[in-house]
PDB file of N, CA and C in Angstrom:
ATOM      1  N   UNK A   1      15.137 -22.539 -20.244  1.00  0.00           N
ATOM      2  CA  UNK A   1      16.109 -23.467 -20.797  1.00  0.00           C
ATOM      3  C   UNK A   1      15.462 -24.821 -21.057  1.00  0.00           C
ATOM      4  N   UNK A   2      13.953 -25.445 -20.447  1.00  0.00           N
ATOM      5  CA  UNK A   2      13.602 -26.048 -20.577  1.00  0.00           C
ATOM      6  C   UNK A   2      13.451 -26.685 -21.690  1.00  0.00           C
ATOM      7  N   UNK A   3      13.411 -25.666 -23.313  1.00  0.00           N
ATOM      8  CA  UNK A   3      12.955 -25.999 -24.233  1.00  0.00           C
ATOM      9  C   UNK A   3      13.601 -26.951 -25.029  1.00  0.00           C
ATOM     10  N   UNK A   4      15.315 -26.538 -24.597  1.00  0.00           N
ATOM     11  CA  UNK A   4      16.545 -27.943 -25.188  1.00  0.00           C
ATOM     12  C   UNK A   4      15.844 -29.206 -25.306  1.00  0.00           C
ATOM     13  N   UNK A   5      14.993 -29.465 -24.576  1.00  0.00           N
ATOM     14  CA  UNK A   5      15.208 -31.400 -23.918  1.00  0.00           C
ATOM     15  C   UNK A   5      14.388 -31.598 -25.214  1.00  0.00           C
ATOM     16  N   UNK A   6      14.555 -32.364 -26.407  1.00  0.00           N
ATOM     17  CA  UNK A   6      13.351 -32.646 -27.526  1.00  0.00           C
ATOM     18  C   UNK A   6      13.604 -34.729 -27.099  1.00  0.00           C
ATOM     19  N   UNK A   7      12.827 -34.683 -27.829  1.00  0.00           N
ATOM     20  CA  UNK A   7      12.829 -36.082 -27.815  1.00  0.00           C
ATOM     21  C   UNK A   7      13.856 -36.742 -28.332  1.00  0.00           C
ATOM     22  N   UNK A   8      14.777 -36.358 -29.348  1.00  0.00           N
ATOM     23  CA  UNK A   8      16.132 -36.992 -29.617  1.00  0.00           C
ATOM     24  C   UNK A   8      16.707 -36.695 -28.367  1.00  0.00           C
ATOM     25  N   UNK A   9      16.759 -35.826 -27.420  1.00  0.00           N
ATOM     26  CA  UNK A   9      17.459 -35.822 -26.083  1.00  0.00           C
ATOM     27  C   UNK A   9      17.252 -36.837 -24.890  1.00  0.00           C
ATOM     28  N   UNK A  10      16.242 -36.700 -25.025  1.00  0.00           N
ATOM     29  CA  UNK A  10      15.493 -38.363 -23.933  1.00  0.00           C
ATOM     30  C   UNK A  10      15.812 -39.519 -24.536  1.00  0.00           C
ATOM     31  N   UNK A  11      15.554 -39.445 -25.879  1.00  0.00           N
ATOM     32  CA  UNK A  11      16.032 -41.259 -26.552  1.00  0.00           C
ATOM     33  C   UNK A  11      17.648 -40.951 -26.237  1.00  0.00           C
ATOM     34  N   UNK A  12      18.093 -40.148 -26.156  1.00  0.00           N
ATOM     35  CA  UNK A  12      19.363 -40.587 -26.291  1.00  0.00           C
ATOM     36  C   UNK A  12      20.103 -40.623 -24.910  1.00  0.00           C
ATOM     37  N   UNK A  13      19.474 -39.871 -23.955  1.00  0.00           N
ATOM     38  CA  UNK A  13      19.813 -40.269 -22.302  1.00  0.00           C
ATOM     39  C   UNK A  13      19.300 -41.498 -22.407  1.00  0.00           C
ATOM     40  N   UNK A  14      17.928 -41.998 -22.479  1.00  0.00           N
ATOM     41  CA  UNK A  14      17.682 -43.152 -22.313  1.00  0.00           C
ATOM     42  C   UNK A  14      18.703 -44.450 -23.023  1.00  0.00           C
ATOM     43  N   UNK A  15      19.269 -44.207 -24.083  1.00  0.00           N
ATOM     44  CA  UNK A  15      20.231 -45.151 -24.587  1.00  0.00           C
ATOM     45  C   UNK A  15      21.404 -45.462 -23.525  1.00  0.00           C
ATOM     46  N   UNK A  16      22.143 -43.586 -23.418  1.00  0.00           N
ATOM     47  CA  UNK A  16      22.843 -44.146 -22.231  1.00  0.00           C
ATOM     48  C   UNK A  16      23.113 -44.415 -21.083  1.00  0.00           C
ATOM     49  N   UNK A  17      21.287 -44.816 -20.192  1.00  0.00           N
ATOM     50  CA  UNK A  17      21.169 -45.245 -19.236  1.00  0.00           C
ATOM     51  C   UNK A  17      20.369 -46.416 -19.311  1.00  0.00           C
ATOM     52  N   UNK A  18      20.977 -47.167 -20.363  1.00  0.00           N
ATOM     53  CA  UNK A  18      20.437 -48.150 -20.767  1.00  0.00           C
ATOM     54  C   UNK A  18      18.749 -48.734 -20.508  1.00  0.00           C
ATOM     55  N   UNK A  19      18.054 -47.546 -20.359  1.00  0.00           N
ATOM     56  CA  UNK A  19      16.641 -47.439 -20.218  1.00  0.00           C
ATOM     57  C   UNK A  19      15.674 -47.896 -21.744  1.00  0.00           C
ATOM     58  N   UNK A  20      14.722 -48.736 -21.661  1.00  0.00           N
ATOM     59  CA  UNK A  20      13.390 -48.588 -22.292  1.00  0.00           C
ATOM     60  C   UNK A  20      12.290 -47.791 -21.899  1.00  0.00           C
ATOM     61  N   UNK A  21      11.977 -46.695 -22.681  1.00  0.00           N
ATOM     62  CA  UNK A  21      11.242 -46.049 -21.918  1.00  0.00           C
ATOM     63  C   UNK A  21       9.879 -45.765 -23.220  1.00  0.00           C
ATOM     64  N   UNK A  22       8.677 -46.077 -22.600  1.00  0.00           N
ATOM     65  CA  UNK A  22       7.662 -45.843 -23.581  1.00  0.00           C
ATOM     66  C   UNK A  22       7.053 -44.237 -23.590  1.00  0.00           C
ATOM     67  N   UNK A  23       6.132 -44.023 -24.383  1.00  0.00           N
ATOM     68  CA  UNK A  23       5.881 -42.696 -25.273  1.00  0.00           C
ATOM     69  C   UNK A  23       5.667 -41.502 -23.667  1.00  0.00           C
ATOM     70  N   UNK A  24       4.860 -42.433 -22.779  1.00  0.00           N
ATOM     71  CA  UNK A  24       4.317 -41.643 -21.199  1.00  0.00           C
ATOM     72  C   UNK A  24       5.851 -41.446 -20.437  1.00  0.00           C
ATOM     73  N   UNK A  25       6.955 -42.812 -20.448  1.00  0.00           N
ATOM     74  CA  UNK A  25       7.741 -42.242 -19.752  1.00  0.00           C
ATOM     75  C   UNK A  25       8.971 -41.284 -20.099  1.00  0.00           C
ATOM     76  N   UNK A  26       8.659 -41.038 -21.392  1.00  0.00           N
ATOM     77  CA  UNK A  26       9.213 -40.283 -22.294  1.00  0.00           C
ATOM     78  C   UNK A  26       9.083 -38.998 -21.912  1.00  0.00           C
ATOM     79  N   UNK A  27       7.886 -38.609 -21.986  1.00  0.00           N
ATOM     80  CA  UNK A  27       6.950 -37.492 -21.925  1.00  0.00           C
ATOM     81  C   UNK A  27       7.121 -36.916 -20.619  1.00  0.00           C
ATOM     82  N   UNK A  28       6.889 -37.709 -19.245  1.00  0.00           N
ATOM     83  CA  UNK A  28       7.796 -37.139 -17.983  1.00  0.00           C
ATOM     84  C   UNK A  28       9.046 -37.236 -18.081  1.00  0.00           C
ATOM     85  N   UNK A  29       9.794 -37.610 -18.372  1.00  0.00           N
ATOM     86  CA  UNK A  29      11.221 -37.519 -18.335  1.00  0.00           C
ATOM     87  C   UNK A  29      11.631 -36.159 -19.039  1.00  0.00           C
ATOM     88  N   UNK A  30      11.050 -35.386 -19.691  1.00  0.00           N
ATOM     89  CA  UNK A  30      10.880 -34.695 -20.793  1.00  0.00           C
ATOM     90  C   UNK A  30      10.362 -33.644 -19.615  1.00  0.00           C
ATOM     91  N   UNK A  31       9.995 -33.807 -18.696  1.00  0.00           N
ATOM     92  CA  UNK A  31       9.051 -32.866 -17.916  1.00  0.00           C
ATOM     93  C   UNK A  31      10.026 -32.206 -16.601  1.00  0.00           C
ATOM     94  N   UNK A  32      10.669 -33.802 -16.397  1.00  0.00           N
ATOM     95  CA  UNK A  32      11.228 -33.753 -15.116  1.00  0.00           C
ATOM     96  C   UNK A  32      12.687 -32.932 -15.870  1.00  0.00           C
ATOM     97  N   UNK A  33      13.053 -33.242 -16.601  1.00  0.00           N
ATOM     98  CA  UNK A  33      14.218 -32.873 -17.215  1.00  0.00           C
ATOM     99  C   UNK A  33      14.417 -31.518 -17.152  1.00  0.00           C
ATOM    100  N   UNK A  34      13.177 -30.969 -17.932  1.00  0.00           N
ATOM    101  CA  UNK A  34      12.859 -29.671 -18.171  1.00  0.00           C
ATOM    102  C   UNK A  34      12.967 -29.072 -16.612  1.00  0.00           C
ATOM    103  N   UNK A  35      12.070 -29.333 -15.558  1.00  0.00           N
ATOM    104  CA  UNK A  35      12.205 -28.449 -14.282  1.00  0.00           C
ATOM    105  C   UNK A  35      13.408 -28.704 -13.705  1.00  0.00           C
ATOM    106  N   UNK A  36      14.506 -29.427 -14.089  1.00  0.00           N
ATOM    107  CA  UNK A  36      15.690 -30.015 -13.069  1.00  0.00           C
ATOM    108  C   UNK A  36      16.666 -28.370 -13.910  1.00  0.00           C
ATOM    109  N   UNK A  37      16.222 -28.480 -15.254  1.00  0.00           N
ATOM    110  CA  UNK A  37      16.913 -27.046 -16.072  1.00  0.00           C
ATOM    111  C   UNK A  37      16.435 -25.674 -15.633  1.00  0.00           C
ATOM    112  N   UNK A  38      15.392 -26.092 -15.248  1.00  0.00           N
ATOM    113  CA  UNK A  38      14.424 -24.195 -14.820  1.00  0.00           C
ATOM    114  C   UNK A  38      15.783 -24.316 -13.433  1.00  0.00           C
ATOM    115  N   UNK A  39      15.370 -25.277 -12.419  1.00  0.00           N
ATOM    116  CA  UNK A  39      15.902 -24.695 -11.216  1.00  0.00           C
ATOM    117  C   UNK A  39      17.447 -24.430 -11.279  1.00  0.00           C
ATOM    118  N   UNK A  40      18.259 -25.214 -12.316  1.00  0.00           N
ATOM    119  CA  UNK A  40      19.813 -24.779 -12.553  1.00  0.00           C
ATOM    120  C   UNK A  40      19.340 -23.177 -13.104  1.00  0.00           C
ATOM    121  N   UNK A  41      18.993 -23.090 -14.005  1.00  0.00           N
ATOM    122  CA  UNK A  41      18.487 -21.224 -14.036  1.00  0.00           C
ATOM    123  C   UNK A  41      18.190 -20.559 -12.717  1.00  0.00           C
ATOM    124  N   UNK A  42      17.884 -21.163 -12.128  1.00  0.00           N
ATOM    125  CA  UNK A  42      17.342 -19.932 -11.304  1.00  0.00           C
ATOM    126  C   UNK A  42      18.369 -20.422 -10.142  1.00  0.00           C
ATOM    127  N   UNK A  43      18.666 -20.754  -9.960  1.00  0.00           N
ATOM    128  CA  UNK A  43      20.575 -21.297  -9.170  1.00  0.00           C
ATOM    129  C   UNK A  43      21.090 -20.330  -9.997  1.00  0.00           C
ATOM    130  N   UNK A  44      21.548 -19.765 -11.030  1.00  0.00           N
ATOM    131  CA  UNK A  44      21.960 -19.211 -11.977  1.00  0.00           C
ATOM    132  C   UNK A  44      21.899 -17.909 -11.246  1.00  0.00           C
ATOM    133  N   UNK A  45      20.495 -17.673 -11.017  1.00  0.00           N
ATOM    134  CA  UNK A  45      20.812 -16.333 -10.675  1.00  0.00           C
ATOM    135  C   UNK A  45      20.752 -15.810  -9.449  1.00  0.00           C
ATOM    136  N   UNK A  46      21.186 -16.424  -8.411  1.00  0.00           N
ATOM    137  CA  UNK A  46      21.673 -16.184  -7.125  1.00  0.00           C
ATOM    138  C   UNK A  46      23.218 -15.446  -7.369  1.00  0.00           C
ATOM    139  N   UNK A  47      22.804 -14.395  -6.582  1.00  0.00           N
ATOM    140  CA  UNK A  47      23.954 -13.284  -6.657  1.00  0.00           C
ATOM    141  C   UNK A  47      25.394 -14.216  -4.771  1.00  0.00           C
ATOM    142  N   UNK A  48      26.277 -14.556  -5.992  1.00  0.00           N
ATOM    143  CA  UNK A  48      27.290 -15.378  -5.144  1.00  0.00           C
ATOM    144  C   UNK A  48      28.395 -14.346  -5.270  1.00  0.00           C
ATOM    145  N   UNK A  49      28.543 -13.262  -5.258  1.00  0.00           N
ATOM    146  CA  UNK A  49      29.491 -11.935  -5.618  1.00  0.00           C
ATOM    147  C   UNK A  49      30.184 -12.204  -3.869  1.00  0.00           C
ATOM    148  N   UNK A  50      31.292 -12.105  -3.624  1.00  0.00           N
ATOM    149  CA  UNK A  50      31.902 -12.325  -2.124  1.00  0.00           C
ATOM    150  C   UNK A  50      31.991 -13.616  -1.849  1.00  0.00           C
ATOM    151  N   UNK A  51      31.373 -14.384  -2.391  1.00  0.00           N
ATOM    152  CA  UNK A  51      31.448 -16.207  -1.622  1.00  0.00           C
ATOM    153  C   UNK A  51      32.487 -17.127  -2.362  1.00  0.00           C
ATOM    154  N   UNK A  52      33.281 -17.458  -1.019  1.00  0.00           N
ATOM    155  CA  UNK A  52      34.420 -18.180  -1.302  1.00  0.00           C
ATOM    156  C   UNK A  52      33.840 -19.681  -1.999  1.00  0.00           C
ATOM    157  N   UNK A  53      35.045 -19.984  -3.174  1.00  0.00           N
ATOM    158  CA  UNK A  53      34.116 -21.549  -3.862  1.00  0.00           C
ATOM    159  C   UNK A  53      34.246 -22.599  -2.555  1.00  0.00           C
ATOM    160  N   UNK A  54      34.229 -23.726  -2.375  1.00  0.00           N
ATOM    161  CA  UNK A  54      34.038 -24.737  -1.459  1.00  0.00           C
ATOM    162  C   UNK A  54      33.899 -25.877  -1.708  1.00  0.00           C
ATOM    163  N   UNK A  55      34.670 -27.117  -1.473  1.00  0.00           N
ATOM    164  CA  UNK A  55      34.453 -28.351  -2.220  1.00  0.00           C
ATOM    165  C   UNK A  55      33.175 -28.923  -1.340  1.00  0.00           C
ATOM    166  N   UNK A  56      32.770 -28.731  -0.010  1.00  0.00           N
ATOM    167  CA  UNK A  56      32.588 -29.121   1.332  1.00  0.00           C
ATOM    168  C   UNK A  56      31.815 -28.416   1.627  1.00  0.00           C
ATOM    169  N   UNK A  57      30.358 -28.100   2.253  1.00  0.00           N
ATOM    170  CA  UNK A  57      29.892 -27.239   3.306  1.00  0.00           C
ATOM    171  C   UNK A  57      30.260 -27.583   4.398  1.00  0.00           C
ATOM    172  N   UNK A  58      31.145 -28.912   4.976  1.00  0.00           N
ATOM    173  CA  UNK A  58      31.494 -28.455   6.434  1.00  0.00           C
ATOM    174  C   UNK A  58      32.841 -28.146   6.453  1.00  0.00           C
ATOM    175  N   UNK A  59      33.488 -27.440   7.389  1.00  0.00           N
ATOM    176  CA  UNK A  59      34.717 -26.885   7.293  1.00  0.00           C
ATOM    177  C   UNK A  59      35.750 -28.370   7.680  1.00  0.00           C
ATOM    178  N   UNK A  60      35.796 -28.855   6.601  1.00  0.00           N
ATOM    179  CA  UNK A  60      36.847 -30.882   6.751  1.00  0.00           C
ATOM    180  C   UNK A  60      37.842 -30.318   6.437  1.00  0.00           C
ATOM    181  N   UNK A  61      39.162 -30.953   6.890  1.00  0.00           N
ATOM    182  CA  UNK A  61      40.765 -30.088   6.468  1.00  0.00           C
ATOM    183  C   UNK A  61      41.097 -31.926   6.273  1.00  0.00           C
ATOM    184  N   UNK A  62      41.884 -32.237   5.105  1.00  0.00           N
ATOM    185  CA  UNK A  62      42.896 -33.191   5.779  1.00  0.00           C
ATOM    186  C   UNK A  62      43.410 -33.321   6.536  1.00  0.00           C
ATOM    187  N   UNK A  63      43.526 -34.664   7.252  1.00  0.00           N
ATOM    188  CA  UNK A  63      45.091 -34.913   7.972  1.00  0.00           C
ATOM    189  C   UNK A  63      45.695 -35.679   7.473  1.00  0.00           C
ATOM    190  N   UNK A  64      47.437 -35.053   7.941  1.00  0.00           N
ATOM    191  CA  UNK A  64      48.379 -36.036   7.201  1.00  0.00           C
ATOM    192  C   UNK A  64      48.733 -36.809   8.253  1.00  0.00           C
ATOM    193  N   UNK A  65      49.715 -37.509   7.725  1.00  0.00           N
ATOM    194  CA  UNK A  65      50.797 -38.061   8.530  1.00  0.00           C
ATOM    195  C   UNK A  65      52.162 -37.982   8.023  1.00  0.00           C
ATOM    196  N   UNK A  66      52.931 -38.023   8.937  1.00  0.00           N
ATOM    197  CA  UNK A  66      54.365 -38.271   8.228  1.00  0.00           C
ATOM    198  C   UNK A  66      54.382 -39.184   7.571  1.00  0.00           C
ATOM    199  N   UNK A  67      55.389 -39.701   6.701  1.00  0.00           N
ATOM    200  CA  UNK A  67      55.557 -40.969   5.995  1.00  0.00           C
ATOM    201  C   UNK A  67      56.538 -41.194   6.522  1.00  0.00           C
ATOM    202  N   UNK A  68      56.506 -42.273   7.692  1.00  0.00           N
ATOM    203  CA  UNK A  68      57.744 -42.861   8.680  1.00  0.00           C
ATOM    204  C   UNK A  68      57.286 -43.726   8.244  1.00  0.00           C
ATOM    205  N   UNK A  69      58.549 -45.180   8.134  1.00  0.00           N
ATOM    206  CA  UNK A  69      58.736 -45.863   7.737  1.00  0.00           C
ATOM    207  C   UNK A  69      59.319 -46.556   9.492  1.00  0.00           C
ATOM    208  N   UNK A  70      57.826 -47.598   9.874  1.00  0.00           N
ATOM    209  CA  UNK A  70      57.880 -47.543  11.788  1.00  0.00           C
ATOM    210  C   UNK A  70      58.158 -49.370  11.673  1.00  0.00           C
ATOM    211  N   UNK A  71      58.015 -50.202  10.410  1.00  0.00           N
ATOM    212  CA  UNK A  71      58.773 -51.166  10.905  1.00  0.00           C
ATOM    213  C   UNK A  71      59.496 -51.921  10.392  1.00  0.00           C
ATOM    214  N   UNK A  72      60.361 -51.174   9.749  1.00  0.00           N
ATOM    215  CA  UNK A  72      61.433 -51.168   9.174  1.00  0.00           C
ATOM    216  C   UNK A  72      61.560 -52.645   8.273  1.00  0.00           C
ATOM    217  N   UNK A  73      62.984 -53.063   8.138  1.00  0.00           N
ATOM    218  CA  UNK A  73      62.996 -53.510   6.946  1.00  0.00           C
ATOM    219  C   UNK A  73      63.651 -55.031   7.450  1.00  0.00           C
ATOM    220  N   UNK A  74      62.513 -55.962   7.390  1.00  0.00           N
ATOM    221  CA  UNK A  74      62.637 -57.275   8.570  1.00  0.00           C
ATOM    222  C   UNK A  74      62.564 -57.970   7.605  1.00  0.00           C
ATOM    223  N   UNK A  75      63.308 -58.439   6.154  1.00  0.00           N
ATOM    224  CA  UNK A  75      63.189 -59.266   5.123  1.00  0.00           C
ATOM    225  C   UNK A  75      63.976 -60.486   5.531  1.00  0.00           C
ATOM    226  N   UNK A  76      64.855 -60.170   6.068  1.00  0.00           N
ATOM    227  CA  UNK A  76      64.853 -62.436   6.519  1.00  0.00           C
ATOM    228  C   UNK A  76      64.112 -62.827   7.404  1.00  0.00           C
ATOM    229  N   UNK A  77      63.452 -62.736   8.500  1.00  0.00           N
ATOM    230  CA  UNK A  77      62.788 -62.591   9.087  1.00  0.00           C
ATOM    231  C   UNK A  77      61.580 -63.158   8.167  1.00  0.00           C
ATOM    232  N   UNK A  78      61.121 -62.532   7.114  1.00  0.00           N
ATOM    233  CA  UNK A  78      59.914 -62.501   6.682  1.00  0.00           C
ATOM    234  C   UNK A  78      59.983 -63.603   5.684  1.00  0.00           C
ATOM    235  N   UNK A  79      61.361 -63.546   5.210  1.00  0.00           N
ATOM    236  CA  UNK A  79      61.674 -64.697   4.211  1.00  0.00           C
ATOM    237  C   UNK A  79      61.855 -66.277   4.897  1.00  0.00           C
ATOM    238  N   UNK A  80      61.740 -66.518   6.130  1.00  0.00           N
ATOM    239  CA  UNK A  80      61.977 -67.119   6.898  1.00  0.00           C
ATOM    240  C   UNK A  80      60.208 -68.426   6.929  1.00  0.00           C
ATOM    241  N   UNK A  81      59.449 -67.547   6.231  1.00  0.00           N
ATOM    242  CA  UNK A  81      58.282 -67.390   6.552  1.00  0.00           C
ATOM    243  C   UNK A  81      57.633 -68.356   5.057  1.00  0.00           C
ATOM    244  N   UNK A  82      58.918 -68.410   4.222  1.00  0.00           N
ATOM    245  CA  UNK A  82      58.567 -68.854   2.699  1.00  0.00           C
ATOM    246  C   UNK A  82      59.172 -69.715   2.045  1.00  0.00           C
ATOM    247  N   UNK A  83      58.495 -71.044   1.720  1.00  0.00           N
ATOM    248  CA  UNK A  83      58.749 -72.396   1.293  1.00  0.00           C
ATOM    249  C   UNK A  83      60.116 -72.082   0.719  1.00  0.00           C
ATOM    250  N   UNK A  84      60.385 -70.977  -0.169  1.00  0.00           N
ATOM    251  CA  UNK A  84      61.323 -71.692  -1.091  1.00  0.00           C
ATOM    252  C   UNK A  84      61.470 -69.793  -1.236  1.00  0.00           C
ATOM    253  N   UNK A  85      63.436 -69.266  -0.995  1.00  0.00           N
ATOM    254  CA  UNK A  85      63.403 -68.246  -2.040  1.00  0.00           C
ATOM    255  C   UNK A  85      64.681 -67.756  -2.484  1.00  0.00           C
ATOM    256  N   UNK A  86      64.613 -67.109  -3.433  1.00  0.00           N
ATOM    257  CA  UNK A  86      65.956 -66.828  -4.403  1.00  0.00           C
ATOM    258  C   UNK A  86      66.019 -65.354  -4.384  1.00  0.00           C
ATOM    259  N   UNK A  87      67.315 -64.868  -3.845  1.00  0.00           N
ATOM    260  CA  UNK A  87      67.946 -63.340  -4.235  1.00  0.00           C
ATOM    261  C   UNK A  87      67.199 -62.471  -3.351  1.00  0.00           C
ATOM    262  N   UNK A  88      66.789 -62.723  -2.121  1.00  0.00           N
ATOM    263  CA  UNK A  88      66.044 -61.918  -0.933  1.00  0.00           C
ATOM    264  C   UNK A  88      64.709 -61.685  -1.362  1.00  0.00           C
ATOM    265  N   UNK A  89      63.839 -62.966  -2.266  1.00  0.00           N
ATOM    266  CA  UNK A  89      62.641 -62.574  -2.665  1.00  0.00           C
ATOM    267  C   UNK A  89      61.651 -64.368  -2.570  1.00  0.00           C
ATOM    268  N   UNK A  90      60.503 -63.804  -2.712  1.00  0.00           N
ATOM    269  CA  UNK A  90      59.844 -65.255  -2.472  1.00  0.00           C
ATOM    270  C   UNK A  90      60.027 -66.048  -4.090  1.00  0.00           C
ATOM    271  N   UNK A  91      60.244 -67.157  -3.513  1.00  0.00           N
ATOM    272  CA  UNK A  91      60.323 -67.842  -4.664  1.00  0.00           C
ATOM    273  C   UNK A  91      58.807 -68.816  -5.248  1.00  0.00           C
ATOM    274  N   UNK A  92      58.177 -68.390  -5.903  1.00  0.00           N
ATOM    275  CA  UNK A  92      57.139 -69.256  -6.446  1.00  0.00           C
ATOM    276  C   UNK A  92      56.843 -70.235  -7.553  1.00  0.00           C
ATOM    277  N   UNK A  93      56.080 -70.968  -7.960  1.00  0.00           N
ATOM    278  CA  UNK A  93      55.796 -71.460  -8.871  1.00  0.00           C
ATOM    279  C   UNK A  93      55.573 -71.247  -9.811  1.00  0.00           C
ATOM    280  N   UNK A  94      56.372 -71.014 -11.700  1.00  0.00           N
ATOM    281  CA  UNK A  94      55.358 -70.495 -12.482  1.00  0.00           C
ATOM    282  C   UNK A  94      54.422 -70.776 -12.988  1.00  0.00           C
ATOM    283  N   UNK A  95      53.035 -69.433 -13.177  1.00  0.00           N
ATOM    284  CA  UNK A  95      51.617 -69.905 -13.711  1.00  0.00           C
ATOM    285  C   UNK A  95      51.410 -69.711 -14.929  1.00  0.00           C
ATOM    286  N   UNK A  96      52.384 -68.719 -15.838  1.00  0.00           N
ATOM    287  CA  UNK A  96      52.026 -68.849 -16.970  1.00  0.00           C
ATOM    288  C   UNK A  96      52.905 -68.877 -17.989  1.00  0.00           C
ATOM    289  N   UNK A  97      52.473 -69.593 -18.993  1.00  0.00           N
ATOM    290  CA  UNK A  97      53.777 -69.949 -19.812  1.00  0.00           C
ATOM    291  C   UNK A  97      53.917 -69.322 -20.619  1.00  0.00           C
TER     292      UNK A  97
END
């Protein structure tokens, strides 16, 4: 599969990794590219027939939580707390006109 990578393929990764890359680092990139494709081939052909997919190699589970609602709803209290407010809400200054 190696053979894809031509040089319009490198100038144009290199564009969008906003890289300058001259004619040598071209030429490995071109190299490295190529063996990063051999070994997805040959990943390719590992016989995975029985193996469950897996986001994870370690066995991680979420945890939840309930969604309790533990301290409840203390709005004067909190409004108590604010220079100035109107209709059970903070009242501020406006910033934009």
């Amino acid at each position: 599969m190696a053979n894809i990578i031509d040089d319009a393929t490198i100038e144009y990764v290199g564009i969008l990794a906003k890289l300058e890359l001259d004619g040598s680092e071209k030429e490995a990139a071109k190299k490295d590219m190529g063996r990063m494709l051999d070994y997805i081939d040959k990943l390719n052909e590992l016989d995975t027939e029985g193996v469950e997919p897996m986001s994870h190699v370690f066995p991680i589970h979420n945890v939840f939580r309930q969604d309790v609602v533990e301290n409840g709803d203390d709005r004067e209290n909190i409004l108590k707390n604010a220079p100035e407010s109107k209709d059970g809400a903070f009242k501020v200054p406006k910033t934009v006109e």
